[in-house]
C-alpha atoms as a PDB file:
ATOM      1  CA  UNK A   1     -28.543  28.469  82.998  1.00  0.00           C
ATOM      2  CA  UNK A   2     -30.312  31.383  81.102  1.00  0.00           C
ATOM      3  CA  UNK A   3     -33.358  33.274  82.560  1.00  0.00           C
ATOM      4  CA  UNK A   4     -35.876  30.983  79.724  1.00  0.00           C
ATOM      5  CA  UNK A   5     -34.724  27.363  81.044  1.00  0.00           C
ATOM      6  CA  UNK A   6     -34.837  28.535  84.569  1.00  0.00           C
ATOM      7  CA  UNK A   7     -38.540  29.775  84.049  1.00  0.00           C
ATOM      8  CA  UNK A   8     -39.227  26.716  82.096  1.00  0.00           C
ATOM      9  CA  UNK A   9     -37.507  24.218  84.150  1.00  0.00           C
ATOM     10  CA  UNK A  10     -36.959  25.308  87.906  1.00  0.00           C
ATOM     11  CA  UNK A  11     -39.557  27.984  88.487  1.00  0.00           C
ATOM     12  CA  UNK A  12     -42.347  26.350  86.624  1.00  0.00           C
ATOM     13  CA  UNK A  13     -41.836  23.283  89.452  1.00  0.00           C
ATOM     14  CA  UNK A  14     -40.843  25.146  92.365  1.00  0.00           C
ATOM     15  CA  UNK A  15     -44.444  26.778  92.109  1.00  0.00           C
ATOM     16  CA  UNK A  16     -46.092  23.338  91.488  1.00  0.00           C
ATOM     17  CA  UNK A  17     -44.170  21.449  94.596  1.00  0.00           C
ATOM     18  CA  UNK A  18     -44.751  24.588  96.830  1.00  0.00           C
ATOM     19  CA  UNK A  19     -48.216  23.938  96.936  1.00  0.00           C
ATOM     20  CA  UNK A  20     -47.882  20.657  98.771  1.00  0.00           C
ATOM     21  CA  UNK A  21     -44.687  20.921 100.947  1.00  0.00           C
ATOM     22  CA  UNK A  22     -42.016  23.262 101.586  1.00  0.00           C
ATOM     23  CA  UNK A  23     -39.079  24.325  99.528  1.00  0.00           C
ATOM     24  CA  UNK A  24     -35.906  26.207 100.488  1.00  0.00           C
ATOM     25  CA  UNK A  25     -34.061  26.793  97.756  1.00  0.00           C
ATOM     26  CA  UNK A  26     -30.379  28.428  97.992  1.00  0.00           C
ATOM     27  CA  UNK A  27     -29.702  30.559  94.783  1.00  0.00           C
ATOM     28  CA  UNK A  28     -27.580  33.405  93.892  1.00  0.00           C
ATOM     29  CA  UNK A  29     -30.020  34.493  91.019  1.00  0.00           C
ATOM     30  CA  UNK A  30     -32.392  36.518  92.333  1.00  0.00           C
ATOM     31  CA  UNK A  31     -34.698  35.936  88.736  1.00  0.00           C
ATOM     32  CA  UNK A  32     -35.374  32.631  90.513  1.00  0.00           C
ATOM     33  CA  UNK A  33     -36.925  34.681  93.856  1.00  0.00           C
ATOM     34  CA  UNK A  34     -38.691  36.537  92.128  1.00  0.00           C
ATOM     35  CA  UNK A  35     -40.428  34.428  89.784  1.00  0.00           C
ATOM     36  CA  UNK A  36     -41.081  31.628  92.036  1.00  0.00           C
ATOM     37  CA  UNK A  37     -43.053  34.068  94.369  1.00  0.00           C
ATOM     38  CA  UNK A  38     -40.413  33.563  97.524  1.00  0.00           C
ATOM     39  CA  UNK A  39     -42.418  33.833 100.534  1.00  0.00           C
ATOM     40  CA  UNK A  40     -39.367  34.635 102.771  1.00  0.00           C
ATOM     41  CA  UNK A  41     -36.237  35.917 101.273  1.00  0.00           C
ATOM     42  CA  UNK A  42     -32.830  36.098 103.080  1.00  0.00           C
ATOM     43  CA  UNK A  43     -30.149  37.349 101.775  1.00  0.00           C
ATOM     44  CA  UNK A  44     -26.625  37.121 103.146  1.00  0.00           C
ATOM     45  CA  UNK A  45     -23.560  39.328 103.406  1.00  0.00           C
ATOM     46  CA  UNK A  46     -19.662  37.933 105.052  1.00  0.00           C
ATOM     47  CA  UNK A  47     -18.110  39.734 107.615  1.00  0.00           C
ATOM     48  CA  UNK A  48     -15.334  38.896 109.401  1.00  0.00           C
ATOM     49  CA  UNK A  49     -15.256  35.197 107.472  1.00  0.00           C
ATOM     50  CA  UNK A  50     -19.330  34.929 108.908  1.00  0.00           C
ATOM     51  CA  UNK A  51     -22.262  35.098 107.349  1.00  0.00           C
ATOM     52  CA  UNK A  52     -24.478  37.387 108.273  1.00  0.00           C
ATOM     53  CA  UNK A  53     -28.028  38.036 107.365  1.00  0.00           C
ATOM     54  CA  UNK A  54     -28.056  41.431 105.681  1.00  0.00           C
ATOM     55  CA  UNK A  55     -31.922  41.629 105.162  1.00  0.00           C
ATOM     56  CA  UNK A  56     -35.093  39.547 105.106  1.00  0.00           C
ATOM     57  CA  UNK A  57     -38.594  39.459 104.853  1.00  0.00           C
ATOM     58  CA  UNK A  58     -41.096  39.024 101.886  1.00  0.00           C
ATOM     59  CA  UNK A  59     -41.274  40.496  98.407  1.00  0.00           C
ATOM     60  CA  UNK A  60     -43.661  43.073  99.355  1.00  0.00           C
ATOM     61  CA  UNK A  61     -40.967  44.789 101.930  1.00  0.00           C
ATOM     62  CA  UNK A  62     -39.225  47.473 100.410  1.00  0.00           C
ATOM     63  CA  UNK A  63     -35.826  46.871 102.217  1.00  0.00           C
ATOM     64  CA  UNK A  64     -35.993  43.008 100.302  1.00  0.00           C
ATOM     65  CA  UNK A  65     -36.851  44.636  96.836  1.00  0.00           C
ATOM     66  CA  UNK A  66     -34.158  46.726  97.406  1.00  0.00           C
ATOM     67  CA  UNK A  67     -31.306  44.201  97.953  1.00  0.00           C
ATOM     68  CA  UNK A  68     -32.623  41.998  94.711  1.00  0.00           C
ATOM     69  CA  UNK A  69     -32.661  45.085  92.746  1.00  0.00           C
ATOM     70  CA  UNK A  70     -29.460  45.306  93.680  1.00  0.00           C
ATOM     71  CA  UNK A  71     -28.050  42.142  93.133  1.00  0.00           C
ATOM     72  CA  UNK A  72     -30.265  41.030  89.789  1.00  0.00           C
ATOM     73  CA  UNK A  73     -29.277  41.074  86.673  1.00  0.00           C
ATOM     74  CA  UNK A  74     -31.409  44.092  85.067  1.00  0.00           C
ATOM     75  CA  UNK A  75     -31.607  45.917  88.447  1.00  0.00           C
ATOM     76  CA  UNK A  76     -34.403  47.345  89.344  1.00  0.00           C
ATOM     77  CA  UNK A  77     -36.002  47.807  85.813  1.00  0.00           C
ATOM     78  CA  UNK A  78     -36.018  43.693  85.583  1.00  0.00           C
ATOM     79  CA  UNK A  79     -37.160  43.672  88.617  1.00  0.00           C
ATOM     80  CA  UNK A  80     -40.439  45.728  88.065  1.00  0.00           C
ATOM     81  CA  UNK A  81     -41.387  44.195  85.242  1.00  0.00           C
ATOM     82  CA  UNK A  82     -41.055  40.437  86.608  1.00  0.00           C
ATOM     83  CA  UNK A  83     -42.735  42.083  89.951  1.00  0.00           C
ATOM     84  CA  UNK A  84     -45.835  44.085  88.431  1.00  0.00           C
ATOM     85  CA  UNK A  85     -47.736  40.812  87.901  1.00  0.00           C
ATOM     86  CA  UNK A  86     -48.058  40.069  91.875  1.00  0.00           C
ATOM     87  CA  UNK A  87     -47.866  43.654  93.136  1.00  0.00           C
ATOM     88  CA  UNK A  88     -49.633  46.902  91.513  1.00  0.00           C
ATOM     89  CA  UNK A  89     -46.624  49.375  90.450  1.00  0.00           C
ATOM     90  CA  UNK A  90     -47.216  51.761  93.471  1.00  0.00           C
ATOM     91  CA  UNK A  91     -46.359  49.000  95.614  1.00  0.00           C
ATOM     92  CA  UNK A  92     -42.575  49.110  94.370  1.00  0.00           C
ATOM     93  CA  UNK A  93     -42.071  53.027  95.034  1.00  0.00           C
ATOM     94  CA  UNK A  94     -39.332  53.394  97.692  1.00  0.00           C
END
């Protein structure tokens, strides 16, 4: 799926069903966190042949901004400019 028809399709009614009831929603594309304002992001790493939680938290925590910048498509750069619109930019500063 590209980045439009997952804003169009799956974002636009993740943020319209999580006002009534809760979602989880297991993704490896972090555009999909980001845009659907996640309220707790965990993201995973294997060790060993385990899963193990490598971070977690909220948007706002640096240490979670950090591992989507990582991860997403864009980096960091994508990520500000997806981000700016729930958090002033000073908020992203390491």
């Amino acid at each position: 799926m590209d980045n439009t028809l997952i804003y169009e399709l799956l974002v636009s009614r993740l943020k319209e069903t999580k006002t009534k009831r809760q979602v989880i929603v297991v993704t490896h594309n972090p555009n999909i966190v980001v845009h659907g304002d996640a309220e707790l992001v965990l993201s995973l790493k294997v060790r060993g042949g385990q899963s193990h939680i490598a971070c977690e938290g909220g948007l706002q925590e640096r240490q979670v901004r950090e591992e989507i910048c990582r991860v997403m498509e864009g980096g960091r750069e994508a990520f500000e400019s997806r981000y700016q619109r729930i958090m002033p930019p000073q908020g992203l500063e390491p």
